[in-house]
C-alpha atoms as a PDB file:
ATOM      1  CA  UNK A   1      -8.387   0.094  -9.475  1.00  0.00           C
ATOM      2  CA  UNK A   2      -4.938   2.167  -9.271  1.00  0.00           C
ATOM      3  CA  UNK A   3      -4.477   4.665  -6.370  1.00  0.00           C
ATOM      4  CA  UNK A   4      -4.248   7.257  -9.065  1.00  0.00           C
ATOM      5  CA  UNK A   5      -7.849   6.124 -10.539  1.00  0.00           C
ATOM      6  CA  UNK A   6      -9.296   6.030  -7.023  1.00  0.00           C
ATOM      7  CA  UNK A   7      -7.560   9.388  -6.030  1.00  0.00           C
ATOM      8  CA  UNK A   8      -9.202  10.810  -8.939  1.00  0.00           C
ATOM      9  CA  UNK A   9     -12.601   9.744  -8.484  1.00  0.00           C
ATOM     10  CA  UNK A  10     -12.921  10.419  -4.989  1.00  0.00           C
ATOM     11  CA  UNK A  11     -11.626  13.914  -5.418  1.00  0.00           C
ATOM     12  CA  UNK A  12     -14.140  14.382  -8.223  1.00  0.00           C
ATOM     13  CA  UNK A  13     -17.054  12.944  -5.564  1.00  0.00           C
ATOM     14  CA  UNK A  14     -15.789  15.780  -3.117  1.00  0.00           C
ATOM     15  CA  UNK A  15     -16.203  18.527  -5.438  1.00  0.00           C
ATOM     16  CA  UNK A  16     -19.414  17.358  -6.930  1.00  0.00           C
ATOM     17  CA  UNK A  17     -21.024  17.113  -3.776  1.00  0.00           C
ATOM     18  CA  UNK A  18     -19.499  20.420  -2.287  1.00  0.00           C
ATOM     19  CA  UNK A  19     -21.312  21.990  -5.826  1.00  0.00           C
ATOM     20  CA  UNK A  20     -24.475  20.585  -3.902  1.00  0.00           C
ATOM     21  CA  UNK A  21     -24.111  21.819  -0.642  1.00  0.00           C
ATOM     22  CA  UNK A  22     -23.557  24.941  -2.462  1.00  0.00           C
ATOM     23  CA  UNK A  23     -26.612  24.767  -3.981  1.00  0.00           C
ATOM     24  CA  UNK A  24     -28.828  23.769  -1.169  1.00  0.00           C
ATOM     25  CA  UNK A  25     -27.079  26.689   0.724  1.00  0.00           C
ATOM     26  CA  UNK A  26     -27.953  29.397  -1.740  1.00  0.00           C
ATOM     27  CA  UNK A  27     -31.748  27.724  -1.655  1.00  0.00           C
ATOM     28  CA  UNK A  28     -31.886  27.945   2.029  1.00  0.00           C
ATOM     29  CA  UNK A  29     -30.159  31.356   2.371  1.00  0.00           C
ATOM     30  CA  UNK A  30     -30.417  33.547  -0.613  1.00  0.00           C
ATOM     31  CA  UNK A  31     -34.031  32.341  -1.965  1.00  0.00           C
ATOM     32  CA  UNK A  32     -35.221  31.050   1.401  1.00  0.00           C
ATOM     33  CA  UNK A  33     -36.826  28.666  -0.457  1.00  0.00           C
ATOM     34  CA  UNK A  34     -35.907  25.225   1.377  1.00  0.00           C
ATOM     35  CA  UNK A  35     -33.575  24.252   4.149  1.00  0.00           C
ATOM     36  CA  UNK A  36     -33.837  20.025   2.233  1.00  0.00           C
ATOM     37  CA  UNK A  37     -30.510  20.654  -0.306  1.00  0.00           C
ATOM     38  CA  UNK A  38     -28.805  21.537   2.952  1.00  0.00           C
ATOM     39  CA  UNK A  39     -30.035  18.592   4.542  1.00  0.00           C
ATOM     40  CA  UNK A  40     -29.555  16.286   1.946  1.00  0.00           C
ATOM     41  CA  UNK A  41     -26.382  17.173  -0.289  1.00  0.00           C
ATOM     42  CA  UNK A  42     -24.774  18.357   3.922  1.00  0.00           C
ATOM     43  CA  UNK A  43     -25.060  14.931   4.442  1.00  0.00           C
ATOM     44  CA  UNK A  44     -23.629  13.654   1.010  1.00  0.00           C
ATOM     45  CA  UNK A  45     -20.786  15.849   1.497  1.00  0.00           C
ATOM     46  CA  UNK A  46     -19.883  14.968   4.875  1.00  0.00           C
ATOM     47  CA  UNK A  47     -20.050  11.063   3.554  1.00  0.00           C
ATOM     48  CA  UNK A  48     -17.554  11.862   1.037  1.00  0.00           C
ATOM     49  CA  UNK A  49     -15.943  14.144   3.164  1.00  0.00           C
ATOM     50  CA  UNK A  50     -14.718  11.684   5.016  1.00  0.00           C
ATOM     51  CA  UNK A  51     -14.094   9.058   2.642  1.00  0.00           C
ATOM     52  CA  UNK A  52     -11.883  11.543   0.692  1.00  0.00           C
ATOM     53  CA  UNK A  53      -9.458  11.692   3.937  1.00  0.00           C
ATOM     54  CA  UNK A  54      -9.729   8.031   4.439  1.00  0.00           C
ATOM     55  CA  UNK A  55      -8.591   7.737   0.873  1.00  0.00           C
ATOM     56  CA  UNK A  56      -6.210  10.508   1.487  1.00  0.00           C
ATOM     57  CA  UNK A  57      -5.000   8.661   4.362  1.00  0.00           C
ATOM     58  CA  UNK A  58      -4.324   4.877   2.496  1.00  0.00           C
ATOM     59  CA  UNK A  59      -2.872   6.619  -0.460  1.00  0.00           C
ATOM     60  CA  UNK A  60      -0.580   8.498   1.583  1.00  0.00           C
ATOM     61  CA  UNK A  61       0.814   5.565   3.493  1.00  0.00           C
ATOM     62  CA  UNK A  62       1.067   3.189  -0.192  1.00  0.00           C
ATOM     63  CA  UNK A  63       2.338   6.272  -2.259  1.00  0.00           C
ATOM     64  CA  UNK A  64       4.672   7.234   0.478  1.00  0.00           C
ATOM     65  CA  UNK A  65       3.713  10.745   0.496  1.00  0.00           C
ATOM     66  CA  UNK A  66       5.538  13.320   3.007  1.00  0.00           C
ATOM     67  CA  UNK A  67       3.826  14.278   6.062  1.00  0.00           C
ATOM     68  CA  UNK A  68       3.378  17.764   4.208  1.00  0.00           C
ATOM     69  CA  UNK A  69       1.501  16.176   1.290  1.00  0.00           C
ATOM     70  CA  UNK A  70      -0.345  13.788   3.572  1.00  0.00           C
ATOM     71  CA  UNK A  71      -1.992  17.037   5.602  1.00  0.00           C
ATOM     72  CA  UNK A  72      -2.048  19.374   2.212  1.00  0.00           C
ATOM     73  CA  UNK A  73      -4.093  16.222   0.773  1.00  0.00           C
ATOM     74  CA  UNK A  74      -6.285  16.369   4.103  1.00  0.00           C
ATOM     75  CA  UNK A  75      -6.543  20.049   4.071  1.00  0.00           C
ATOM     76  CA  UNK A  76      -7.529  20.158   0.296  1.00  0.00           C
ATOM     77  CA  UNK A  77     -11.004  18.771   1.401  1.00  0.00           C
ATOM     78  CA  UNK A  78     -12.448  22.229   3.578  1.00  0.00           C
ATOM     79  CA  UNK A  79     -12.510  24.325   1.065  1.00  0.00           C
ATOM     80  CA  UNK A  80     -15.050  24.114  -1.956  1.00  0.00           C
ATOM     81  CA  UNK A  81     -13.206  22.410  -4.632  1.00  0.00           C
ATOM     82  CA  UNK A  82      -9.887  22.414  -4.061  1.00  0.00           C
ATOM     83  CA  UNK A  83      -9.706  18.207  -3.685  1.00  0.00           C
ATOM     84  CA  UNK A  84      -9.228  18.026  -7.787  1.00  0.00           C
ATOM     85  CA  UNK A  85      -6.786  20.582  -7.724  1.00  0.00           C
ATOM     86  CA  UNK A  86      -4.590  18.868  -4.784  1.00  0.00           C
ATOM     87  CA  UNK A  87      -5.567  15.683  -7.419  1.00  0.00           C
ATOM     88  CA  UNK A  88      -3.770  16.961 -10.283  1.00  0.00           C
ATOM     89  CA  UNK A  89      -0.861  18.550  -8.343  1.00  0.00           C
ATOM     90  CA  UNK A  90      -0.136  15.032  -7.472  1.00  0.00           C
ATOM     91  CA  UNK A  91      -0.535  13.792 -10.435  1.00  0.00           C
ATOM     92  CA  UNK A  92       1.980  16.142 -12.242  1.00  0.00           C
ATOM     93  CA  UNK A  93       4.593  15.345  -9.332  1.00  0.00           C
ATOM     94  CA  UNK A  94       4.161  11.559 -10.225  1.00  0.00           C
ATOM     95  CA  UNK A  95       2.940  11.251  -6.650  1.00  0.00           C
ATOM     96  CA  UNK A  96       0.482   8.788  -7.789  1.00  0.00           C
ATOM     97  CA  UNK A  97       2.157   6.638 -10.106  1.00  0.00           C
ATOM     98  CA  UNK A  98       2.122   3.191  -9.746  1.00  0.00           C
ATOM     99  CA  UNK A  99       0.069   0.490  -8.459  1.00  0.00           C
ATOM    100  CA  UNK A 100      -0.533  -0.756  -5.176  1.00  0.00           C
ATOM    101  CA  UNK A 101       3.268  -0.924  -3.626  1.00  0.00           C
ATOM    102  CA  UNK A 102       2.266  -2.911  -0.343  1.00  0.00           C
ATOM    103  CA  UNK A 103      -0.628  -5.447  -2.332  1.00  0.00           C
ATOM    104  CA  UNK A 104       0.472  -8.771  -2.266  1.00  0.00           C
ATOM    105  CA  UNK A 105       3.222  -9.558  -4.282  1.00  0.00           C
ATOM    106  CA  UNK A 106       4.306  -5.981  -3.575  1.00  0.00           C
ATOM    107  CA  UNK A 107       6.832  -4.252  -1.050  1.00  0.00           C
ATOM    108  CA  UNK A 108       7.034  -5.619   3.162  1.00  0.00           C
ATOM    109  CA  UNK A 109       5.602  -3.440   4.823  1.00  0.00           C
ATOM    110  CA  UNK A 110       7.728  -1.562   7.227  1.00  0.00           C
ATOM    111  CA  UNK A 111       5.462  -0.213   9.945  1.00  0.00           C
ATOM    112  CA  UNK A 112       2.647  -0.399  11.802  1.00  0.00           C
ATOM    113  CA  UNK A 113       0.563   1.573   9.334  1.00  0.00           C
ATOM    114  CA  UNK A 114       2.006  -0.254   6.107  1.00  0.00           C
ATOM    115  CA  UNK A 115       1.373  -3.153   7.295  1.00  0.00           C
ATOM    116  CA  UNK A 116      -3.057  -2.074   8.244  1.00  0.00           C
ATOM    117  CA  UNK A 117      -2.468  -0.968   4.769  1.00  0.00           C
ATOM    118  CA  UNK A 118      -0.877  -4.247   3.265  1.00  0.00           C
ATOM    119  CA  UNK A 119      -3.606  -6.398   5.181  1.00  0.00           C
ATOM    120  CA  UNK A 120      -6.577  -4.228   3.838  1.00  0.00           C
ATOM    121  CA  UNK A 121      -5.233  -4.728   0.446  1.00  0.00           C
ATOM    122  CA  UNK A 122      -4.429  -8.199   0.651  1.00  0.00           C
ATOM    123  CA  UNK A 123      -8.598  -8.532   1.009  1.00  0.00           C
ATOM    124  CA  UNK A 124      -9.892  -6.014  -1.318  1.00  0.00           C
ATOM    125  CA  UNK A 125     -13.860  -6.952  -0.112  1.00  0.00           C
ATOM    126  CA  UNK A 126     -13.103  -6.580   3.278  1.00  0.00           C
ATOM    127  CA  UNK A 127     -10.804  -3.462   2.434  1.00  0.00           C
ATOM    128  CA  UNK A 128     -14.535  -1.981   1.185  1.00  0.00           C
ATOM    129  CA  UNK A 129     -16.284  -3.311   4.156  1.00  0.00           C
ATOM    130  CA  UNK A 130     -14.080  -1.657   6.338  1.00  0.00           C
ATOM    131  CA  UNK A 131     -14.266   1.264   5.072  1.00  0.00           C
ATOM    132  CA  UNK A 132     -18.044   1.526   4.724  1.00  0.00           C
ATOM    133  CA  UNK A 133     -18.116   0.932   8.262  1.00  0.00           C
ATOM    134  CA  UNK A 134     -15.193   3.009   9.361  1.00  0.00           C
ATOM    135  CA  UNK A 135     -17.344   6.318   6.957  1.00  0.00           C
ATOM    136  CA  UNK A 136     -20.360   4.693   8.226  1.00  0.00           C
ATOM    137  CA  UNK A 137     -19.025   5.465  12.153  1.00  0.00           C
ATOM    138  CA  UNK A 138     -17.309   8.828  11.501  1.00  0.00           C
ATOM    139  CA  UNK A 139     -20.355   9.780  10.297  1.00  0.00           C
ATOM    140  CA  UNK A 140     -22.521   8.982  12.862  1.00  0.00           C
ATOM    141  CA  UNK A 141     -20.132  10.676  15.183  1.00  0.00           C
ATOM    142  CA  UNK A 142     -20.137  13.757  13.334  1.00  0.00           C
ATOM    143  CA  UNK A 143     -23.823  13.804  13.176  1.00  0.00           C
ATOM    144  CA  UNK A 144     -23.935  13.887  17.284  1.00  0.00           C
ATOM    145  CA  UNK A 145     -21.129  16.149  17.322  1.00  0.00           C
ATOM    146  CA  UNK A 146     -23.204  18.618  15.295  1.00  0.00           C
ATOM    147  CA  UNK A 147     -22.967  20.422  12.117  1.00  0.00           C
ATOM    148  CA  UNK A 148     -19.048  22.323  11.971  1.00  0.00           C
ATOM    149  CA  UNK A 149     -21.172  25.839  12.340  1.00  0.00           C
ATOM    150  CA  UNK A 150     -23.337  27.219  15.190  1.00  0.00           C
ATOM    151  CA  UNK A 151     -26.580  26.156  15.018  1.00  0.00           C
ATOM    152  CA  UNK A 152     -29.155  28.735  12.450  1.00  0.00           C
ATOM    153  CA  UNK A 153     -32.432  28.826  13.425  1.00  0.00           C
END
């Protein structure tokens, strides 16, 4: 999979699940129907949530993005769906052309970060692995940490 494909579907996930949330939230709020969409599709979203940065993160160091587009891209993922926009903006800056630049085969990497990101993509299973587990975490610290509002009774 290219970083652009991957870019692309994982800013698609964000947007589809923040159409969720926004769902369960208007069920929970306006029609005071349920408080289980905001359960669910919360949780969904904060998965993907945090894939999308990790993503945003890895493509950032192998595209070479700015610090500027690296934080934009990061930033892109609070409000409701503004990750396909930051997508395409990319895209039409050819800031995700290419394939893989630090896969094997590819570029040295050059620092410390290049060269997490040349070692996860030298072993593409354990690439996945990791970042289940690394989502998988962040999650579970988020979920003790608490929901990013006060709590609603």
């Amino acid at each position: 999979m290219s970083p652009r494909t991957l870019y692309r579907r994982i800013a698609l996930a964000e947007v589809v699940t923040w159409a969720l949330l926004l769902v369960g939230m208007a069920l929970k709020y306006v029609t005071h129907t349920t408080e289980l969409g905001v359960k669910v599709f919360g949780l969904l979203h904060g998965v993907v949530f945090i894939a999308f940065c990790l993503v945003t993160v890895l493509l950032g160091v192998n595209q070479r993005w700015t610090a500027r587009e690296g934080v934009l891209g990061l930033l892109s993922a609070v409000p409701p769906f503004l990750t396909v926009w930051w997508e395409r903006r990319l895209e039409r800056r050819g800031r995700l052309d290419g394939g893989w630049r630090l896969a094997r085969d590819g570029e040295a990497p050059s620092n410390p970060a290049e060269r997490l990101v040349a070692a996860l993509l030298a072993r593409p299973m354990v690439a996945v692995g990791v970042g289940v587990v690394a989502v998988l975490a962040l999650t579970g610290v988020a979920l003790l940490v608490g929901p990013p509002v006060g709590k609603q009774g």
